[in-house]
PDB file of N, CA and C in Angstrom:
ATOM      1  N   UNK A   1      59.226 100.545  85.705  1.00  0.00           N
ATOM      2  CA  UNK A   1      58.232  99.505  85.573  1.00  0.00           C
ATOM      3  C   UNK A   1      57.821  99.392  84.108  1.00  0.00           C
ATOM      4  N   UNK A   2      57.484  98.373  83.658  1.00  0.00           N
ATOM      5  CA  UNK A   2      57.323  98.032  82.380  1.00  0.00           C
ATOM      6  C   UNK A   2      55.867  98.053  81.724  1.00  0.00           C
ATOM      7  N   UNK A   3      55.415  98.537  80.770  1.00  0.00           N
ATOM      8  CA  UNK A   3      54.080  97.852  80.554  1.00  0.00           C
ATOM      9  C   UNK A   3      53.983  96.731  79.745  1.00  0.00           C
ATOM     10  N   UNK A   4      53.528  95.516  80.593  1.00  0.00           N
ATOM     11  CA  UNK A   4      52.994  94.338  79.682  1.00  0.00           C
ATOM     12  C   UNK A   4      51.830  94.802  79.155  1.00  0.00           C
ATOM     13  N   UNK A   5      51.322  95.151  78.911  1.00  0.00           N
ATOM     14  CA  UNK A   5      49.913  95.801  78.451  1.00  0.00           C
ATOM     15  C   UNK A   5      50.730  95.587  76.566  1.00  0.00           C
ATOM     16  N   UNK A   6      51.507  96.319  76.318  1.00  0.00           N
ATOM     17  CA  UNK A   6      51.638  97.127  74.935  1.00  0.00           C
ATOM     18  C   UNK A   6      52.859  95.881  74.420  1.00  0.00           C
ATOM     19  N   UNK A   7      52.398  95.483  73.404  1.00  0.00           N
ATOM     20  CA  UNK A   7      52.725  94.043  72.823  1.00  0.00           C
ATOM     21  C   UNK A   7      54.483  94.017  72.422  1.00  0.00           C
ATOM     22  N   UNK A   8      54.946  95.376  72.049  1.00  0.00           N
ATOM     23  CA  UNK A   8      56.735  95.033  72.249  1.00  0.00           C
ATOM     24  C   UNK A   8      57.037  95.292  73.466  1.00  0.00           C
ATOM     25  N   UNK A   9      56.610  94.845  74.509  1.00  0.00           N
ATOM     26  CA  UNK A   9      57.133  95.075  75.830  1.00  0.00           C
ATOM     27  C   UNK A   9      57.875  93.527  76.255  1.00  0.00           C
ATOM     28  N   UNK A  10      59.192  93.639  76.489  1.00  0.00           N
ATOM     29  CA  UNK A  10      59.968  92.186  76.450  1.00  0.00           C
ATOM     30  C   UNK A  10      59.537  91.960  78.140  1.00  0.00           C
ATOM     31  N   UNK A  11      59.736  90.339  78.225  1.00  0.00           N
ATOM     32  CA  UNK A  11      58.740  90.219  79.370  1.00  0.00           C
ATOM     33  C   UNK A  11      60.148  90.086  80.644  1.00  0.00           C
ATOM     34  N   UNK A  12      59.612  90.355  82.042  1.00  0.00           N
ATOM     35  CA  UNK A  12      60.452  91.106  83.089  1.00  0.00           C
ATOM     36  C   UNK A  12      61.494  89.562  82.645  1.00  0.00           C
ATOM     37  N   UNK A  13      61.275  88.150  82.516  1.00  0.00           N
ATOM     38  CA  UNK A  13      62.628  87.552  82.539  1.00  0.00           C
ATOM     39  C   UNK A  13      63.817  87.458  81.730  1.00  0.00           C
ATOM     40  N   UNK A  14      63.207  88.306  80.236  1.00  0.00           N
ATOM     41  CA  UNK A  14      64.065  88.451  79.568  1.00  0.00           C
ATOM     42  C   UNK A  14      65.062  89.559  79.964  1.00  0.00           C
ATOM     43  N   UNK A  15      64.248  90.392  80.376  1.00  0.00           N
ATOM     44  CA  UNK A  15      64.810  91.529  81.444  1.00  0.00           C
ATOM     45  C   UNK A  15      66.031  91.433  82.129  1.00  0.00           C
ATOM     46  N   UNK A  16      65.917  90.596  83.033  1.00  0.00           N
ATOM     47  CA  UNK A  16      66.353  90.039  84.062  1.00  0.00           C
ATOM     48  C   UNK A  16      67.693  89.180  84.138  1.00  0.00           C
ATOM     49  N   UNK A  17      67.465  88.637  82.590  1.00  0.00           N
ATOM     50  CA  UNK A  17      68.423  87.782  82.150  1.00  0.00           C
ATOM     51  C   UNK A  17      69.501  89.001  81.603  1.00  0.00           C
ATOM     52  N   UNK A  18      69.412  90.026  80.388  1.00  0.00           N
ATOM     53  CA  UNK A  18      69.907  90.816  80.203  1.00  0.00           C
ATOM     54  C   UNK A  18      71.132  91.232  80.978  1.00  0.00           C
ATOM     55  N   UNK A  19      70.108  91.583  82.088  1.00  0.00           N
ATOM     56  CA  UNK A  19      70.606  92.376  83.471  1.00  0.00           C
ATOM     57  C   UNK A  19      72.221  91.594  83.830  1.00  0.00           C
ATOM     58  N   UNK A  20      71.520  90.277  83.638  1.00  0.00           N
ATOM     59  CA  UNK A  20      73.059  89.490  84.334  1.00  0.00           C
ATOM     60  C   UNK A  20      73.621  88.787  83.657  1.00  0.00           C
ATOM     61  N   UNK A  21      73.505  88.989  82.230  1.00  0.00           N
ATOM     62  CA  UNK A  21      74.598  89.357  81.044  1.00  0.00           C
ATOM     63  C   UNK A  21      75.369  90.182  80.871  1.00  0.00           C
ATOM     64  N   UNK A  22      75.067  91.157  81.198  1.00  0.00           N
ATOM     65  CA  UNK A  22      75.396  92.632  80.741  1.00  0.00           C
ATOM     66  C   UNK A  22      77.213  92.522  81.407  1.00  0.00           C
ATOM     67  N   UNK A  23      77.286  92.130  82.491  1.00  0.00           N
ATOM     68  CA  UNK A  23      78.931  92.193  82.810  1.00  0.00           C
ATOM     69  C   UNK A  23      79.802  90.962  82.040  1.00  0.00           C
ATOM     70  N   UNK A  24      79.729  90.194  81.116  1.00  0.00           N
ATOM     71  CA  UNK A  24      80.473  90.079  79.965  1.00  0.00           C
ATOM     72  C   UNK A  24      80.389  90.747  78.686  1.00  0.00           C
ATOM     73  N   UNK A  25      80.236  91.728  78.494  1.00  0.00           N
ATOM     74  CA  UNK A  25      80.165  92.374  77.300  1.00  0.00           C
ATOM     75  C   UNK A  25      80.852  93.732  77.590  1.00  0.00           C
ATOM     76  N   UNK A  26      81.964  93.891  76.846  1.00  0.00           N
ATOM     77  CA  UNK A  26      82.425  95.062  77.050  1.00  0.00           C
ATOM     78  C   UNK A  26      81.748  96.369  77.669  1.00  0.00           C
ATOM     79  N   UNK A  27      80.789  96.798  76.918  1.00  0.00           N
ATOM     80  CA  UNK A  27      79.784  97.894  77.045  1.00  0.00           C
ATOM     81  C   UNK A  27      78.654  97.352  77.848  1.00  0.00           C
ATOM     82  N   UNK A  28      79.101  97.159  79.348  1.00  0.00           N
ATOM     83  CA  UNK A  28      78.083  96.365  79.739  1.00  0.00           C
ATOM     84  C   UNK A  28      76.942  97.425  80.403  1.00  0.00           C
ATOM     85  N   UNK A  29      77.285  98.614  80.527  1.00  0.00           N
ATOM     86  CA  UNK A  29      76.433  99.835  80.873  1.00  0.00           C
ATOM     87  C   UNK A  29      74.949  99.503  80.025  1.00  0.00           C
ATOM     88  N   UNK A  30      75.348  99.599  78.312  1.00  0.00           N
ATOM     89  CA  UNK A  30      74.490  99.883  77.779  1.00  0.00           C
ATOM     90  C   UNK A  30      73.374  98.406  77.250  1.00  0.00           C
ATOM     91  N   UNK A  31      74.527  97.298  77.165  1.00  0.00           N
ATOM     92  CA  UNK A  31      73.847  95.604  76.695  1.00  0.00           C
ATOM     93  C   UNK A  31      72.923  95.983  77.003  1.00  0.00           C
ATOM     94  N   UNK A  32      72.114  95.852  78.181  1.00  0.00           N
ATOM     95  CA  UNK A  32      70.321  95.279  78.332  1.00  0.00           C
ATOM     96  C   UNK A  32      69.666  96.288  77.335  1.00  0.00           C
ATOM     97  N   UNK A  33      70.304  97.576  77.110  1.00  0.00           N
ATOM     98  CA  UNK A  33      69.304  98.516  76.738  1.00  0.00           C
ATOM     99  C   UNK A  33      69.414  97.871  75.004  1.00  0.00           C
ATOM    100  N   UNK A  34      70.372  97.558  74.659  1.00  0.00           N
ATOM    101  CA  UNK A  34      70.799  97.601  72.946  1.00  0.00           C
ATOM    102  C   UNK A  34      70.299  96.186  72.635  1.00  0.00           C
ATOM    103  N   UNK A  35      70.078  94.671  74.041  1.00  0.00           N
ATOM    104  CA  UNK A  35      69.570  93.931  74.046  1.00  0.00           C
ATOM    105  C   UNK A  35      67.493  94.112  73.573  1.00  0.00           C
ATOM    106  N   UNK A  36      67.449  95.008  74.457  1.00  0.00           N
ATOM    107  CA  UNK A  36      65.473  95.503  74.321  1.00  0.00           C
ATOM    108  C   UNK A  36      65.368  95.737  72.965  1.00  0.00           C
ATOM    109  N   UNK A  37      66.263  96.408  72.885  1.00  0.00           N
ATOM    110  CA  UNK A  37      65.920  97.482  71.282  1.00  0.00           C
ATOM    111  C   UNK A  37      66.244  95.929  70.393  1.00  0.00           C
ATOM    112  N   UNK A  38      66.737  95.569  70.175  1.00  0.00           N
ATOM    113  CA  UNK A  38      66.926  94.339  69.058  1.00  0.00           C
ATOM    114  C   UNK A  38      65.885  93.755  69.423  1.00  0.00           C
ATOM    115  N   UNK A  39      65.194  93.361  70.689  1.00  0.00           N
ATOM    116  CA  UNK A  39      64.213  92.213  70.694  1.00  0.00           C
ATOM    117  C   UNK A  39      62.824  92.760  70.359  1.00  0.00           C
ATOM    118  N   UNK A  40      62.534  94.006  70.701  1.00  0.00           N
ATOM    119  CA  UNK A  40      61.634  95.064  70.021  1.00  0.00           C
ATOM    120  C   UNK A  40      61.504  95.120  68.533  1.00  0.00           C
ATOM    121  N   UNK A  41      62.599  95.180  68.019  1.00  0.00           N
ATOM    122  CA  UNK A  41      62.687  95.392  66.571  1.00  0.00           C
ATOM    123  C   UNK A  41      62.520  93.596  66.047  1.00  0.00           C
ATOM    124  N   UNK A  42      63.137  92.726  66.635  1.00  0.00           N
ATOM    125  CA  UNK A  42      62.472  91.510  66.367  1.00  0.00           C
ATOM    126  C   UNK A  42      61.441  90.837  66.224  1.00  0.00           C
ATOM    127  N   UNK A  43      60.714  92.106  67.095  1.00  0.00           N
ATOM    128  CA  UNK A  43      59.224  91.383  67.359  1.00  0.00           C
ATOM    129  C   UNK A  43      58.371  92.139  66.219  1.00  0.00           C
ATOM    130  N   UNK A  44      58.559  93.217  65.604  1.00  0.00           N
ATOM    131  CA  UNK A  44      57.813  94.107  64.754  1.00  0.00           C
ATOM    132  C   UNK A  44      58.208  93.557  63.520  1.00  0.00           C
ATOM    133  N   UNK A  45      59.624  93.497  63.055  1.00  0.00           N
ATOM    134  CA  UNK A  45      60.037  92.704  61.764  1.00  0.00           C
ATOM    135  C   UNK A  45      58.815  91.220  61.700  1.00  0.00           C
ATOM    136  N   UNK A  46      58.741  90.581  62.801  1.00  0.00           N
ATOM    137  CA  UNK A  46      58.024  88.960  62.819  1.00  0.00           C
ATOM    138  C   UNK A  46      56.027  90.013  62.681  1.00  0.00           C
ATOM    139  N   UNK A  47      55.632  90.681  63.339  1.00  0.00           N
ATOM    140  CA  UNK A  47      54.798  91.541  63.453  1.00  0.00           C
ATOM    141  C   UNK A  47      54.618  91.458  61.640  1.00  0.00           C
ATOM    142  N   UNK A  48      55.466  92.503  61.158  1.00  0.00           N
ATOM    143  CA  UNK A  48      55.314  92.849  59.606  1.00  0.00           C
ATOM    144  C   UNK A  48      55.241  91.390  58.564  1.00  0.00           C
ATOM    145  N   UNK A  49      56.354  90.711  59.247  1.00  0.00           N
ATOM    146  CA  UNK A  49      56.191  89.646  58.093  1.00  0.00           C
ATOM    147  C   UNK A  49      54.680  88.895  58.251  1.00  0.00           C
ATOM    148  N   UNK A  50      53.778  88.434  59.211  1.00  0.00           N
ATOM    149  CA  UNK A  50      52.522  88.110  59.815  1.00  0.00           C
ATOM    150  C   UNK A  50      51.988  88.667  59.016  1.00  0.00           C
ATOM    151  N   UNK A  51      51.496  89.890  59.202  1.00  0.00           N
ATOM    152  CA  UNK A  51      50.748  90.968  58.393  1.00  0.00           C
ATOM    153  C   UNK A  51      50.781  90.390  56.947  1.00  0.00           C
ATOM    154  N   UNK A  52      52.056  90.774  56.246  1.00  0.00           N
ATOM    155  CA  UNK A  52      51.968  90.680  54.762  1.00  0.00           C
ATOM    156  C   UNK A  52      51.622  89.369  54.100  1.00  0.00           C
ATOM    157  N   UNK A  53      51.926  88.209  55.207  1.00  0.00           N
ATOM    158  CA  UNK A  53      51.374  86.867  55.080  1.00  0.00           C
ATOM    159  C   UNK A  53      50.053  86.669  54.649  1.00  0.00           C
ATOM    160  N   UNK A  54      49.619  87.166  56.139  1.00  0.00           N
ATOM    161  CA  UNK A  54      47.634  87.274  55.798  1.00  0.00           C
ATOM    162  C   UNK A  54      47.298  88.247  54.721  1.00  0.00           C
ATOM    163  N   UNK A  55      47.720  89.425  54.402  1.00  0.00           N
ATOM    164  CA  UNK A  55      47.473  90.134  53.586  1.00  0.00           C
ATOM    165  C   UNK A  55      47.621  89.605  52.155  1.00  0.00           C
ATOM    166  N   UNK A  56      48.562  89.281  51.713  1.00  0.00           N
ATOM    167  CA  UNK A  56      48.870  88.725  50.484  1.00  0.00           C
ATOM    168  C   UNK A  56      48.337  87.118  50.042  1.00  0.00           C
ATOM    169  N   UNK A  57      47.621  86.764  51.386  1.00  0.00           N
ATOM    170  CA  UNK A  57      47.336  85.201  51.249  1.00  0.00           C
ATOM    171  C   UNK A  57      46.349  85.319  49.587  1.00  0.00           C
ATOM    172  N   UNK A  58      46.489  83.787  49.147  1.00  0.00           N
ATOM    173  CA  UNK A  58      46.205  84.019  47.795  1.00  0.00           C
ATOM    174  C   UNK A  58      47.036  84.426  46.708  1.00  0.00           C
ATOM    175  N   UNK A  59      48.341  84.742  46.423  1.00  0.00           N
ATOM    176  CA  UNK A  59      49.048  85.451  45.965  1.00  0.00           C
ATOM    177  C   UNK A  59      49.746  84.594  45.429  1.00  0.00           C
ATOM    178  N   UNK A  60      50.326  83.655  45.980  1.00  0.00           N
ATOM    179  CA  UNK A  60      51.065  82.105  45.912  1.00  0.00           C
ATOM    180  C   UNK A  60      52.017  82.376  46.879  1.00  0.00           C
ATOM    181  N   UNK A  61      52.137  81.001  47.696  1.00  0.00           N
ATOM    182  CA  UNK A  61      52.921  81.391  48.768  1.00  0.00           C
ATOM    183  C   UNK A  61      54.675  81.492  48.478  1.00  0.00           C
ATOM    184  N   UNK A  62      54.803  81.019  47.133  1.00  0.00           N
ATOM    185  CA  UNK A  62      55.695  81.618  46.783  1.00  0.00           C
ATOM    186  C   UNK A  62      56.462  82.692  46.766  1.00  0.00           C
ATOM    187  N   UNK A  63      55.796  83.454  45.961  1.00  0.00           N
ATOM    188  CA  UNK A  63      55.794  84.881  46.076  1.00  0.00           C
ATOM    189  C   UNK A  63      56.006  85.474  47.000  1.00  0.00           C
ATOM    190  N   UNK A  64      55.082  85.071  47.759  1.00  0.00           N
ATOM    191  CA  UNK A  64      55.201  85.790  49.480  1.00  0.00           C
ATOM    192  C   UNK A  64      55.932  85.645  49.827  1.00  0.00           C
ATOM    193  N   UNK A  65      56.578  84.562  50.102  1.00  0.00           N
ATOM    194  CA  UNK A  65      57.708  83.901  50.852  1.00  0.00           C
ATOM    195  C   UNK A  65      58.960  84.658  50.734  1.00  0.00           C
ATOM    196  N   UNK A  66      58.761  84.813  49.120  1.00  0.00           N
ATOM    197  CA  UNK A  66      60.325  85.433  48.792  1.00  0.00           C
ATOM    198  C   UNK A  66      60.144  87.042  49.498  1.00  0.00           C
ATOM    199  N   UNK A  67      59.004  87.612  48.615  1.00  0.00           N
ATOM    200  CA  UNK A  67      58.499  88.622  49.570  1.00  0.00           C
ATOM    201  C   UNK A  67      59.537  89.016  51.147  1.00  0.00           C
ATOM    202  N   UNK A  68      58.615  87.977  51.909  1.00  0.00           N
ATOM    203  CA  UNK A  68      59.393  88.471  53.409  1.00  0.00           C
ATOM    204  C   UNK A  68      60.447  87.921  53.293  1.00  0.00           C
ATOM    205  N   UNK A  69      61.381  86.899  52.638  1.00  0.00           N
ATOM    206  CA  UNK A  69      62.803  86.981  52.873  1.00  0.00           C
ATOM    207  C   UNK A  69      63.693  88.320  52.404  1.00  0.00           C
ATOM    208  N   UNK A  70      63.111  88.705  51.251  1.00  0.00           N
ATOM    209  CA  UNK A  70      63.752  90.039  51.243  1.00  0.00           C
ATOM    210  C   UNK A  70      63.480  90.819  52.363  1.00  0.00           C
ATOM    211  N   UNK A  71      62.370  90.936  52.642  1.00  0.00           N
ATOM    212  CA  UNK A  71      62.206  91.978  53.877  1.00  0.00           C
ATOM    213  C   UNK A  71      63.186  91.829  55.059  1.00  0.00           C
ATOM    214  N   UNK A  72      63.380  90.461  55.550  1.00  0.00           N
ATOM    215  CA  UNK A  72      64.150  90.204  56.425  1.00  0.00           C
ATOM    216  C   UNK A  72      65.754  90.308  56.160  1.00  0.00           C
ATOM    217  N   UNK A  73      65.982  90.030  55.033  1.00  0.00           N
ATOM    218  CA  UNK A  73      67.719  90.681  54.142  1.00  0.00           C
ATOM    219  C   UNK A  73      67.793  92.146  54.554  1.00  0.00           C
ATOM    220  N   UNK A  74      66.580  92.515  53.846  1.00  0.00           N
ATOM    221  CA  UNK A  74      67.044  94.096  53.923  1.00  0.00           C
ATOM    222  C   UNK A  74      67.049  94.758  55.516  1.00  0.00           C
ATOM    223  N   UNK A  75      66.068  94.007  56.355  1.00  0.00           N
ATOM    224  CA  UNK A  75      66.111  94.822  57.885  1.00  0.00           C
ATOM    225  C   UNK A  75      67.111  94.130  58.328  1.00  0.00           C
ATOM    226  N   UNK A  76      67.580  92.740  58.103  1.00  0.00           N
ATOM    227  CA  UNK A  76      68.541  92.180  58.809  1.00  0.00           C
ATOM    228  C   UNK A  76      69.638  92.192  58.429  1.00  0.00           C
ATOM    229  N   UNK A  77      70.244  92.667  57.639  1.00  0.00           N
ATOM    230  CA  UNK A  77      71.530  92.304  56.492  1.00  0.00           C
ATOM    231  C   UNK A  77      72.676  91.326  57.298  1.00  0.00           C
ATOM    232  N   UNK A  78      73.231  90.623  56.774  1.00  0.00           N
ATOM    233  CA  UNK A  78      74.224  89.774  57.654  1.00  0.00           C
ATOM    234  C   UNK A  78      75.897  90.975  57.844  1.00  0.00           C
ATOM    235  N   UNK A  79      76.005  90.961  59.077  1.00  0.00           N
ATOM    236  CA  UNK A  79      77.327  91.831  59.448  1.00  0.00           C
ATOM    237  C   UNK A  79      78.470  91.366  58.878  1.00  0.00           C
ATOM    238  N   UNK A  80      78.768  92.843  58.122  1.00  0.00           N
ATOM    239  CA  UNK A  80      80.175  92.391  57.867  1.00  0.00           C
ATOM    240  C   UNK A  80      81.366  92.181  58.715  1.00  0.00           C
ATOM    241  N   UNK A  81      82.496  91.614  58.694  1.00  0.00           N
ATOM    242  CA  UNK A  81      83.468  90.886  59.498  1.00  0.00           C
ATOM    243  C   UNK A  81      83.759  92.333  59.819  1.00  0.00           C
ATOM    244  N   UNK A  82      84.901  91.943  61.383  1.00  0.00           N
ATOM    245  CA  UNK A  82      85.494  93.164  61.638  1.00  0.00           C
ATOM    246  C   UNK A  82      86.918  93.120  61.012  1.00  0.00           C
ATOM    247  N   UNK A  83      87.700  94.807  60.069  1.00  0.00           N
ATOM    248  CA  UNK A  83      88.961  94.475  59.769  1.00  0.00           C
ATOM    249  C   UNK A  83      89.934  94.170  60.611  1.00  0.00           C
ATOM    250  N   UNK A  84      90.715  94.060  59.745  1.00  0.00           N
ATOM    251  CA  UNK A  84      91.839  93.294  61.368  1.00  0.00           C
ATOM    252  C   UNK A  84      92.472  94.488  61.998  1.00  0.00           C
ATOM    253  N   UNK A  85      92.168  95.691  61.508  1.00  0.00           N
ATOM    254  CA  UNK A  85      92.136  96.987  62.160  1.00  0.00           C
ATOM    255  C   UNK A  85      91.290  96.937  63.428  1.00  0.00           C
ATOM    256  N   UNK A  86      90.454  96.677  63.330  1.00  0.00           N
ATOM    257  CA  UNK A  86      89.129  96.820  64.248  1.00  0.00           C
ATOM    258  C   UNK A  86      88.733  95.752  65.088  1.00  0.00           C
ATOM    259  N   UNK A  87      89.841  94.343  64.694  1.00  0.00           N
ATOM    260  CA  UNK A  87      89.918  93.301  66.084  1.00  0.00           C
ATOM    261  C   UNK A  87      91.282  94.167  66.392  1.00  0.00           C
ATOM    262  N   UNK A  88      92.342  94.630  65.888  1.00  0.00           N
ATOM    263  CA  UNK A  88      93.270  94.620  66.934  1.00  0.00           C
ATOM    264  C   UNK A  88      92.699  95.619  67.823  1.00  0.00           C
ATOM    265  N   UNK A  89      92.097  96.804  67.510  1.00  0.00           N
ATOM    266  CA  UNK A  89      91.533  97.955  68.678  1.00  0.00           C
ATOM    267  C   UNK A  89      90.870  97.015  69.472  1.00  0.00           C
ATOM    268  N   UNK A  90      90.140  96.026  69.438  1.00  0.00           N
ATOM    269  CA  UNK A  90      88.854  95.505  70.102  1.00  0.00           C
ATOM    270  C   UNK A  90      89.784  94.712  71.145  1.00  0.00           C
ATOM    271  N   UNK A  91      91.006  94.119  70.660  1.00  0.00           N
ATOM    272  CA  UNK A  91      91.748  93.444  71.103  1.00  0.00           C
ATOM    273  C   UNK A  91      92.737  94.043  72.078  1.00  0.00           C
ATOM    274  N   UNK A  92      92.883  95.507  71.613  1.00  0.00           N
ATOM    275  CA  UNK A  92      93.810  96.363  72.688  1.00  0.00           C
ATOM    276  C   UNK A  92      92.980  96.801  74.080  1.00  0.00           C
ATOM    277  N   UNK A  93      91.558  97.334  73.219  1.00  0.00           N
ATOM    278  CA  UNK A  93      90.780  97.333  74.359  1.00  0.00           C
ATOM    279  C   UNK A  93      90.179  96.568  75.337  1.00  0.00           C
ATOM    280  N   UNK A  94      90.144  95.176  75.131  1.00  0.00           N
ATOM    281  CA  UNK A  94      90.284  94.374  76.563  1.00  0.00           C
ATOM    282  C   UNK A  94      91.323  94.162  76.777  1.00  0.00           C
ATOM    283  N   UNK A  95      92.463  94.469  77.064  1.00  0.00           N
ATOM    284  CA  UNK A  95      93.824  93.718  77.204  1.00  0.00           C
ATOM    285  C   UNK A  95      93.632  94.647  78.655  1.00  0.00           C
ATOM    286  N   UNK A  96      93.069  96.023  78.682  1.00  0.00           N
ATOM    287  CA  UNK A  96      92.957  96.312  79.811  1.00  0.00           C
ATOM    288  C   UNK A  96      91.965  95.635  81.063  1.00  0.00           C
ATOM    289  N   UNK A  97      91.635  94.654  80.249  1.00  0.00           N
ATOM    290  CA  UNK A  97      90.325  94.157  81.449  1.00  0.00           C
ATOM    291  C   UNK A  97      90.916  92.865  82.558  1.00  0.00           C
ATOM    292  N   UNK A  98      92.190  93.081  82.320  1.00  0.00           N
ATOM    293  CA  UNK A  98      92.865  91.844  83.460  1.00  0.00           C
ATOM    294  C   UNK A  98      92.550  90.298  82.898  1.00  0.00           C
ATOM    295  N   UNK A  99      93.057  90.235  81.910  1.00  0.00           N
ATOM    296  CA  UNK A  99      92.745  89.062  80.961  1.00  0.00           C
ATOM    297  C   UNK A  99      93.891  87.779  81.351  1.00  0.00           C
ATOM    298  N   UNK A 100      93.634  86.537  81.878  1.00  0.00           N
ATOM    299  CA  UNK A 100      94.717  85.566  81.711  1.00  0.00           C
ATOM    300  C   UNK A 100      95.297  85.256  80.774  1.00  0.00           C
ATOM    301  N   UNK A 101      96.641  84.415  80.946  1.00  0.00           N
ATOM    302  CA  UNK A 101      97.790  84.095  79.744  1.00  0.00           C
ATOM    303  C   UNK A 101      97.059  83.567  78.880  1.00  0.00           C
ATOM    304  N   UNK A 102      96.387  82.724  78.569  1.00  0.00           N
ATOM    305  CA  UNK A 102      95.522  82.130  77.651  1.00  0.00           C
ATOM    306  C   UNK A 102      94.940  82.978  76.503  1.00  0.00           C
ATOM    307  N   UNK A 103      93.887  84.330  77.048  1.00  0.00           N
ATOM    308  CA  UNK A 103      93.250  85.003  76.843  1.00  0.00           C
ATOM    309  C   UNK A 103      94.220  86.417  76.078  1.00  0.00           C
ATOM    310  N   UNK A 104      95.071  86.592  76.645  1.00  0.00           N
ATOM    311  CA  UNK A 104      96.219  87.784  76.021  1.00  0.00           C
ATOM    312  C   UNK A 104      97.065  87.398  74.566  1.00  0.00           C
ATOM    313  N   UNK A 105      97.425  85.570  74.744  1.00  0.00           N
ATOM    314  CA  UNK A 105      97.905  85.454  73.901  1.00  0.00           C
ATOM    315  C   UNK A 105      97.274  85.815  72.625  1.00  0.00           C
ATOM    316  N   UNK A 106      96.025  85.048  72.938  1.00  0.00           N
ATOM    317  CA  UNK A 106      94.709  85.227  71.489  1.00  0.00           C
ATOM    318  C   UNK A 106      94.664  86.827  70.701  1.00  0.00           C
ATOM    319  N   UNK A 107      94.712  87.749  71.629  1.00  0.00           N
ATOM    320  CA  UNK A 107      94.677  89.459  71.785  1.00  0.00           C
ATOM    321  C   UNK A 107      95.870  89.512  71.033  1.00  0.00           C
ATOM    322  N   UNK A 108      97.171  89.336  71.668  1.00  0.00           N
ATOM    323  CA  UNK A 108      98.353  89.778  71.337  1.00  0.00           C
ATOM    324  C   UNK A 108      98.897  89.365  69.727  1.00  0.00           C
ATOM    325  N   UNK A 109      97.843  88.049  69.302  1.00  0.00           N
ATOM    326  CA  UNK A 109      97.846  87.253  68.108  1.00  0.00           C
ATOM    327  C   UNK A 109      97.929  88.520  66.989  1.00  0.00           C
ATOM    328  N   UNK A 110      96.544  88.804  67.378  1.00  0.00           N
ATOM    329  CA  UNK A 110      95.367  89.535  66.559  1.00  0.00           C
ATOM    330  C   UNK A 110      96.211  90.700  66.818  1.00  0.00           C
ATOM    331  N   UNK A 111      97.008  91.717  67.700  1.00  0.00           N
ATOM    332  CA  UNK A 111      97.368  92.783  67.268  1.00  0.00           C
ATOM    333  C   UNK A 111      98.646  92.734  66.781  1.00  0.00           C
ATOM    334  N   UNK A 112      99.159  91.431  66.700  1.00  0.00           N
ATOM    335  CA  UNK A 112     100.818  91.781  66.169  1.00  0.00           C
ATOM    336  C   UNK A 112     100.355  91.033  64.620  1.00  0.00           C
ATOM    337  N   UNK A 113      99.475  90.333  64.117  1.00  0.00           N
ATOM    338  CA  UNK A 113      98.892  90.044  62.912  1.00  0.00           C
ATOM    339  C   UNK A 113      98.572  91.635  61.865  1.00  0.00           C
ATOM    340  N   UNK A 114      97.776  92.648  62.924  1.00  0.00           N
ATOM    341  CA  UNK A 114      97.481  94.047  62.228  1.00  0.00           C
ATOM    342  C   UNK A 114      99.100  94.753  62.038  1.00  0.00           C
ATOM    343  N   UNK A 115      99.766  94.403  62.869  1.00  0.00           N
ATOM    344  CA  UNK A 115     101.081  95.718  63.094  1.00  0.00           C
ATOM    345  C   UNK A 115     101.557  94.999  62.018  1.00  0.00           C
ATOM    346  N   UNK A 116     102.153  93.644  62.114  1.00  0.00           N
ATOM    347  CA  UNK A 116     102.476  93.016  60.748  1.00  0.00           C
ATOM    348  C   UNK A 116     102.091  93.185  59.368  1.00  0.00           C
ATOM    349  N   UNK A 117     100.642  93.644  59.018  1.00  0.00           N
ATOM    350  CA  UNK A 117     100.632  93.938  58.241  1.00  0.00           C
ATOM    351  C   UNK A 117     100.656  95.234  57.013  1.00  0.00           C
ATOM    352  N   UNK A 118     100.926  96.484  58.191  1.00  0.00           N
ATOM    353  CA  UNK A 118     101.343  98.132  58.130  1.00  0.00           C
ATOM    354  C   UNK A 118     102.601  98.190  57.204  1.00  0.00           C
ATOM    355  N   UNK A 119     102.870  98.701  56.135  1.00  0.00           N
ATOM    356  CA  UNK A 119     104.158  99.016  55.580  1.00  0.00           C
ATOM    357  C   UNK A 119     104.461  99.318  56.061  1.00  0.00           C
ATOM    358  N   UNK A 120     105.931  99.830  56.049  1.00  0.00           N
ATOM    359  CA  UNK A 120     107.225  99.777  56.624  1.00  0.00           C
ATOM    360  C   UNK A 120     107.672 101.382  56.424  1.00  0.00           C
TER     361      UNK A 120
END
């Protein structure tokens, strides 16, 4: 049971929704849980930037502004791509999930693209 009481508590439909996400995603054991934790940490990052808003008001909102965009760079950094090492594994590893012709070809792309590119 959840407490709505305590303000990062994600509410039961986001929950819920999670829940019946979770079987498209590889790691579907863990999604809802790695889903909470990001929306938790979403809500405290928006939490902090609030704060330093009112706090710094007066400052020029300039300043500020840039202020929390760094803040949000540095907690958020944009992901780097995966190597084509790390789609073909991703790619070997659903090939076991009973994937149609459509869906294998795309896979089979991406791992004969990595083997292709291994010296000899």
């Amino acid at each position: 049971m959840t407490d709505q009481k305590h303000p990062i508590t994600p509410p039961p439909e986001l929950v819920m929704q999670w829940f019946a996400e979770r079987h498209h995603h590889q790691d579907y054991t863990k999604y809802p849980i790695s889903q909470a934790a990001r929306w938790g940490a979403d809500q405290e990052l928006e939490a902090c930037s609030n704060f330093l808003e009112r706090e710094l008001w007066g400052w020029g909102e300039d300043l500020i502004g840039d202020l929390i965009e760094k803040l949000h760079a540095d907690r958020r950094p944009e992901p780097k791509p995966l190597s084509l090492k790390e789609q073909a594994l991703a790619a070997l590893s659903e090939a076991d999930q009973g994937l149609n012709e459509s869906e294998w070809k795309q896979r089979s792309a991406t791992i004969r693209r990595a083997l292709e590119s291994l010296p000899d």
